[in-house]
N, C-alpha and C. Protein backbone atom coordinates (compact mmCIF):
# COMPACT_ATOMS: atom_id res chain seq x y z
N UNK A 1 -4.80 154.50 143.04
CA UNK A 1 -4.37 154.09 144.37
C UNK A 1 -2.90 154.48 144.53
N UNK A 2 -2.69 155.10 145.32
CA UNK A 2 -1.13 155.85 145.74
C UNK A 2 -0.37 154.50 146.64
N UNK A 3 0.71 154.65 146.77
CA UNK A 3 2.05 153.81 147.44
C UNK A 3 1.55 153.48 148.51
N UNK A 4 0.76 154.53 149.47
CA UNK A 4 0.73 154.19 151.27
C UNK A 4 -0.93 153.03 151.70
N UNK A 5 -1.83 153.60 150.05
CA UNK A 5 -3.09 152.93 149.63
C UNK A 5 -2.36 151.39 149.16
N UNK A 6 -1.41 151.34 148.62
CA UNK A 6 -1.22 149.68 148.22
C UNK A 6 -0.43 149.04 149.22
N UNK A 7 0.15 149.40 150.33
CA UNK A 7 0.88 149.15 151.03
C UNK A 7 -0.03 148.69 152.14
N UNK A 8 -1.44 149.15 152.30
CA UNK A 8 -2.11 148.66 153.55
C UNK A 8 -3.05 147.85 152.96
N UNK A 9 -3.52 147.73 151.83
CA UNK A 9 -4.71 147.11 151.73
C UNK A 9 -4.28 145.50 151.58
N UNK A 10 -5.30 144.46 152.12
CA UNK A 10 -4.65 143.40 152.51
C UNK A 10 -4.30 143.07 153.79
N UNK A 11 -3.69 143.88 154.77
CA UNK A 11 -3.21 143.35 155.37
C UNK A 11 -3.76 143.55 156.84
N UNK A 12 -3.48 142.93 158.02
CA UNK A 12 -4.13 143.47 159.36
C UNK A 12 -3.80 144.53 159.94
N UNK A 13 -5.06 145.17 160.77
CA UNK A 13 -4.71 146.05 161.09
C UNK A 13 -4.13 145.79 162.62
N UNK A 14 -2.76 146.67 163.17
CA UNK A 14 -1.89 146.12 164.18
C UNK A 14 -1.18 145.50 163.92
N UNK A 15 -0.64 145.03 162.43
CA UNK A 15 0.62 144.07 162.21
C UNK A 15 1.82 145.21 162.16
N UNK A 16 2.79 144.60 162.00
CA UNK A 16 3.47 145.85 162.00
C UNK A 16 4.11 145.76 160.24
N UNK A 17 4.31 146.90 159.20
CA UNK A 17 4.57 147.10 157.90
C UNK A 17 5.56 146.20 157.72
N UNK A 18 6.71 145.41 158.71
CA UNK A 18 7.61 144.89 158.33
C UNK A 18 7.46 143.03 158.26
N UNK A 19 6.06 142.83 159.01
CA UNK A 19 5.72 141.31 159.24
C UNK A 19 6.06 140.69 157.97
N UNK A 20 6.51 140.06 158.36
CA UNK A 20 6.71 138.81 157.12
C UNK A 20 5.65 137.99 156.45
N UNK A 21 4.12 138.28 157.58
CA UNK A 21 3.17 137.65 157.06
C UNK A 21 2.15 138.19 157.68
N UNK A 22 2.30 139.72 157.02
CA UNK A 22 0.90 140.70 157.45
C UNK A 22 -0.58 140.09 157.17
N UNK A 23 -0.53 139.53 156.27
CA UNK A 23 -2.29 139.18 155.73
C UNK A 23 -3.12 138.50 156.89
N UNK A 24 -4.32 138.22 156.39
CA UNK A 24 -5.22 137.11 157.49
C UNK A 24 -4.92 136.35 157.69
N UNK A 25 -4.99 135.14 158.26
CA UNK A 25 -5.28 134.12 158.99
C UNK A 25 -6.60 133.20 158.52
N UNK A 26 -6.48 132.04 158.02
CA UNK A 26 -7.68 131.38 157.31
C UNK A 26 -8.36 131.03 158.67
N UNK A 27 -8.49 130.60 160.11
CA UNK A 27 -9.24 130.51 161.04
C UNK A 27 -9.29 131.53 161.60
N UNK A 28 -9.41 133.25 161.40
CA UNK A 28 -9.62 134.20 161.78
C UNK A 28 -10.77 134.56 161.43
N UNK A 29 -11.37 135.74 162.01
CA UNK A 29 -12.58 136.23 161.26
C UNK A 29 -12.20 137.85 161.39
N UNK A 30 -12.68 138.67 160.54
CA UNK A 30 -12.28 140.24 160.32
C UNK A 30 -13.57 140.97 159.71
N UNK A 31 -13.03 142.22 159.97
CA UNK A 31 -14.32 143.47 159.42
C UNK A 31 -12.84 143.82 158.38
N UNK A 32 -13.60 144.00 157.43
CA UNK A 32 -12.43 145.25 156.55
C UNK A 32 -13.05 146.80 156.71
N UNK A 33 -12.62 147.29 156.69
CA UNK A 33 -12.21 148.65 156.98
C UNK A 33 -12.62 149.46 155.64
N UNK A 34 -13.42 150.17 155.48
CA UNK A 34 -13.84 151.06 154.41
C UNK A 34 -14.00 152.74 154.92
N UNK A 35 -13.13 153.30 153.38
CA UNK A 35 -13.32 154.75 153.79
C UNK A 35 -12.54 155.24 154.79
N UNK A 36 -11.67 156.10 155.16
CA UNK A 36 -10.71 156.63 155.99
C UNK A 36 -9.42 156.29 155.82
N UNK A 37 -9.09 156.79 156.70
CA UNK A 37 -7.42 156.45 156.55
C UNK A 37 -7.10 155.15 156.90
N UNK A 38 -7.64 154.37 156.83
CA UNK A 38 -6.91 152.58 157.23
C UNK A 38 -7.61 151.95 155.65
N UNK A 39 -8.47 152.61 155.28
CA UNK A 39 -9.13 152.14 154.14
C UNK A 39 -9.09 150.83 153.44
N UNK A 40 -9.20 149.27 153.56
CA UNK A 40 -8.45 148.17 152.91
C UNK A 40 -7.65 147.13 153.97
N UNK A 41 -7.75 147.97 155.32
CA UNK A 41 -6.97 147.27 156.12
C UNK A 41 -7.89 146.18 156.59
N UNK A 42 -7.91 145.00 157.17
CA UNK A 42 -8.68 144.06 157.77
C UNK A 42 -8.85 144.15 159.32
N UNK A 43 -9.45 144.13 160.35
CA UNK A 43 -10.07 144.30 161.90
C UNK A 43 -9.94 143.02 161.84
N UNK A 44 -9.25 141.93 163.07
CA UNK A 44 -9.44 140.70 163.56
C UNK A 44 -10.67 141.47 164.91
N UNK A 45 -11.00 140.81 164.41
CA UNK A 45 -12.95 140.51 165.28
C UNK A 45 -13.00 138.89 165.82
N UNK A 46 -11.88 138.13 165.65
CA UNK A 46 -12.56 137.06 166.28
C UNK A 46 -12.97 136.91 167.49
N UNK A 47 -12.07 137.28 168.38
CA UNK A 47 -12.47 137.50 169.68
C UNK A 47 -13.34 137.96 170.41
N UNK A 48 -14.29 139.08 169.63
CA UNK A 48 -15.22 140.09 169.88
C UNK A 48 -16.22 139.47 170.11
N UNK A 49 -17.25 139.94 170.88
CA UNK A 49 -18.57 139.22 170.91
C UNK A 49 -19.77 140.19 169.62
N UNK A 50 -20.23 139.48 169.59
CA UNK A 50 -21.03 140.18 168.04
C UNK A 50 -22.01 141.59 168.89
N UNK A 51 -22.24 141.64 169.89
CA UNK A 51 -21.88 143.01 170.74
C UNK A 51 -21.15 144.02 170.85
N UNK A 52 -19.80 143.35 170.86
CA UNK A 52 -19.17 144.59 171.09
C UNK A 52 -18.48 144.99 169.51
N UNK A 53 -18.40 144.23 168.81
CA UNK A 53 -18.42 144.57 167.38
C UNK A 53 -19.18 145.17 166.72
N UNK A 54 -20.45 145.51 167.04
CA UNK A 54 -21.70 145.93 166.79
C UNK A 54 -21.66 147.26 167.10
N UNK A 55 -21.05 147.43 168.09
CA UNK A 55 -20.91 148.80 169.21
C UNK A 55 -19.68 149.66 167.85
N UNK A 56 -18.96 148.99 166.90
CA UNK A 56 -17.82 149.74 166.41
C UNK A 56 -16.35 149.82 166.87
N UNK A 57 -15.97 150.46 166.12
CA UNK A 57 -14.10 150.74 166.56
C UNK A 57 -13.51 152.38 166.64
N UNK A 58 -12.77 152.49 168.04
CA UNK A 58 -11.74 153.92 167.65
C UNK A 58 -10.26 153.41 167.54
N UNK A 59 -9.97 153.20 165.80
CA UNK A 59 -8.43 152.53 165.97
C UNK A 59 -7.31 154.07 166.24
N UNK A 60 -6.51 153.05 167.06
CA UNK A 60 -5.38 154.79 167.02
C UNK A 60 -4.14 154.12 165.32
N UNK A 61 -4.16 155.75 165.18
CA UNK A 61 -3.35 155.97 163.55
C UNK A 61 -2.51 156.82 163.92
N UNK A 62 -1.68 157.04 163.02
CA UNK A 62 -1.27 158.18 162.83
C UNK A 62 -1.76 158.94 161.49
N UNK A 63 -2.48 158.17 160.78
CA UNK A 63 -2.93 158.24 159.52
C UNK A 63 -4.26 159.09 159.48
N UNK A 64 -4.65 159.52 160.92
CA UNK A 64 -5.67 160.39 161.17
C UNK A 64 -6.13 161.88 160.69
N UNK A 65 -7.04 162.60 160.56
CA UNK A 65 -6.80 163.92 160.20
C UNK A 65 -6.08 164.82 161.19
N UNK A 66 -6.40 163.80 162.65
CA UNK A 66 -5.00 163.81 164.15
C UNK A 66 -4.28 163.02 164.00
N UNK A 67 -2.50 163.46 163.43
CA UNK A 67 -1.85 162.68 163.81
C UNK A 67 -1.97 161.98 165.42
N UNK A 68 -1.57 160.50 165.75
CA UNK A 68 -2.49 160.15 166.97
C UNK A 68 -3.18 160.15 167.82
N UNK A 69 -4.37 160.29 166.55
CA UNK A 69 -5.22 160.60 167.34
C UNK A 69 -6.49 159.24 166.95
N UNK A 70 -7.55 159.39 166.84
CA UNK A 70 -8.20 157.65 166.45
C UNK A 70 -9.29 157.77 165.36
N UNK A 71 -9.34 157.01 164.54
CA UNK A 71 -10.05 156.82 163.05
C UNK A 71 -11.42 156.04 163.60
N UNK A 72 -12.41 156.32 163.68
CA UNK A 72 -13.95 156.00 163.82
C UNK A 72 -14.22 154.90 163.27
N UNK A 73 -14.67 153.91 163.25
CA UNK A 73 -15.33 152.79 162.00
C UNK A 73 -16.58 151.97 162.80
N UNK A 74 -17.73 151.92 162.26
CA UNK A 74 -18.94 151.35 162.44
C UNK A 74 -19.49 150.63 161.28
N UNK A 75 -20.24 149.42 161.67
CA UNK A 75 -21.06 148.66 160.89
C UNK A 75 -22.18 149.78 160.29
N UNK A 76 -22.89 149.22 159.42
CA UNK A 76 -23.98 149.79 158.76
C UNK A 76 -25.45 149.22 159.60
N UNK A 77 -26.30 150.04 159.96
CA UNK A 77 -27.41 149.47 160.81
C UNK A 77 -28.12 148.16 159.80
N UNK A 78 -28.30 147.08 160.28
CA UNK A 78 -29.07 146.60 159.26
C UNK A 78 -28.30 145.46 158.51
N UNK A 79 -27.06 146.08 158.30
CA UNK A 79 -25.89 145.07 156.93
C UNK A 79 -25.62 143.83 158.41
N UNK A 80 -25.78 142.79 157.42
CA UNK A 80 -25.43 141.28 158.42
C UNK A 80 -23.96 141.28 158.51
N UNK A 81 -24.25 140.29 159.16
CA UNK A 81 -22.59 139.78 159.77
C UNK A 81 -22.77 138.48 159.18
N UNK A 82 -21.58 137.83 158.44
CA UNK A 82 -21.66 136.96 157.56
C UNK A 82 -21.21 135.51 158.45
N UNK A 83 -21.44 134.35 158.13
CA UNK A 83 -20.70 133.29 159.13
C UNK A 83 -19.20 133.27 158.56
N UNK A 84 -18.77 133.10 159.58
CA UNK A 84 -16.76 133.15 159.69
C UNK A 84 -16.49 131.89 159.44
N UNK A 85 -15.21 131.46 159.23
CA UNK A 85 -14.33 132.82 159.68
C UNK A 85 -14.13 133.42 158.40
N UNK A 86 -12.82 134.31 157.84
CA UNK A 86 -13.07 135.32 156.87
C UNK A 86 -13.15 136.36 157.02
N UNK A 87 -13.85 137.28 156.17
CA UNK A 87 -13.96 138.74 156.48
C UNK A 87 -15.75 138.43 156.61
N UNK A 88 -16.24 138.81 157.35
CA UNK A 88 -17.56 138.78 157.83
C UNK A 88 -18.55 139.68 158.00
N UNK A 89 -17.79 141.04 157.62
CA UNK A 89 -18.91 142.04 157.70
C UNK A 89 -17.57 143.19 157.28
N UNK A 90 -18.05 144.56 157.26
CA UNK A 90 -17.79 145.90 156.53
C UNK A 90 -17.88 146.98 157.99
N UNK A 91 -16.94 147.28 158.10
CA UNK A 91 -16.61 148.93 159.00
C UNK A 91 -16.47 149.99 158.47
N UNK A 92 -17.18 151.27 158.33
CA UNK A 92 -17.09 152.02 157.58
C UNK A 92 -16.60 153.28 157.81
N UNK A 93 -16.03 153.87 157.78
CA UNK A 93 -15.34 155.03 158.57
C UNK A 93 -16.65 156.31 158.71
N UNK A 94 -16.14 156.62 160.19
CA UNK A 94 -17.43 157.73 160.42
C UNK A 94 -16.98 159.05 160.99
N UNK A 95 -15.49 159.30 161.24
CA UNK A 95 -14.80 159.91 161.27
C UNK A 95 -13.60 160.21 162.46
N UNK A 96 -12.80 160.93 162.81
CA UNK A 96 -11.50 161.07 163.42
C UNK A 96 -11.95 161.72 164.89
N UNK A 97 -10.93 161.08 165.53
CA UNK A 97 -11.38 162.40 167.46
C UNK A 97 -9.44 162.40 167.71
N UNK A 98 -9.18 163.27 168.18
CA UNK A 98 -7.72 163.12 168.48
C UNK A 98 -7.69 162.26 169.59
């Protein structure tokens, strides 16, 4: 695991690198992020309806194979959604669009 790999994993994604208290939130609920360039990062999903979470994510990065451009991530057809809060389910990277 390289410097920019230990530096994100853990923490939310949209915090900013300098938060004083990047991690979760124990009454939050999150997807972690697998595969791609956010790889380790956590998705706050609480808000989401298990719809539109279902539907996936285009996060914008710069960490993209486009610099800003947006990193793909979808559930697995089939894999549950776990009861929250917590990390509750798995996003898996499916690939980059600028």
């Amino acid at each position: 695991m390289n410097g920019d790999e230990q530096l994100l994993r853990g923490r939310v994604y949209g915090h900013d690198h300098d938060d004083p208290d990047p991690g979760p939130r124990p009454e939050r609920t999150y997807a972690e992020l697998v595969g791609g360039p956010l790889d380790g990062l956590l998705l706050d999903i609480h808000d989401r309806r298990t719809e539109e979470a279902d539907d996936g994510v285009a996060l914008a990065t710069e960490l993209s194979r486009w610099p800003g451009g947006r990193a793909l991530y979808d559930p697995r057809p089939g894999e549950p959604r776990e009861p929250g809060p917590g990390v509750v389910r798995r996003f898996y990277h499916t690939g980059d669009t600028p």
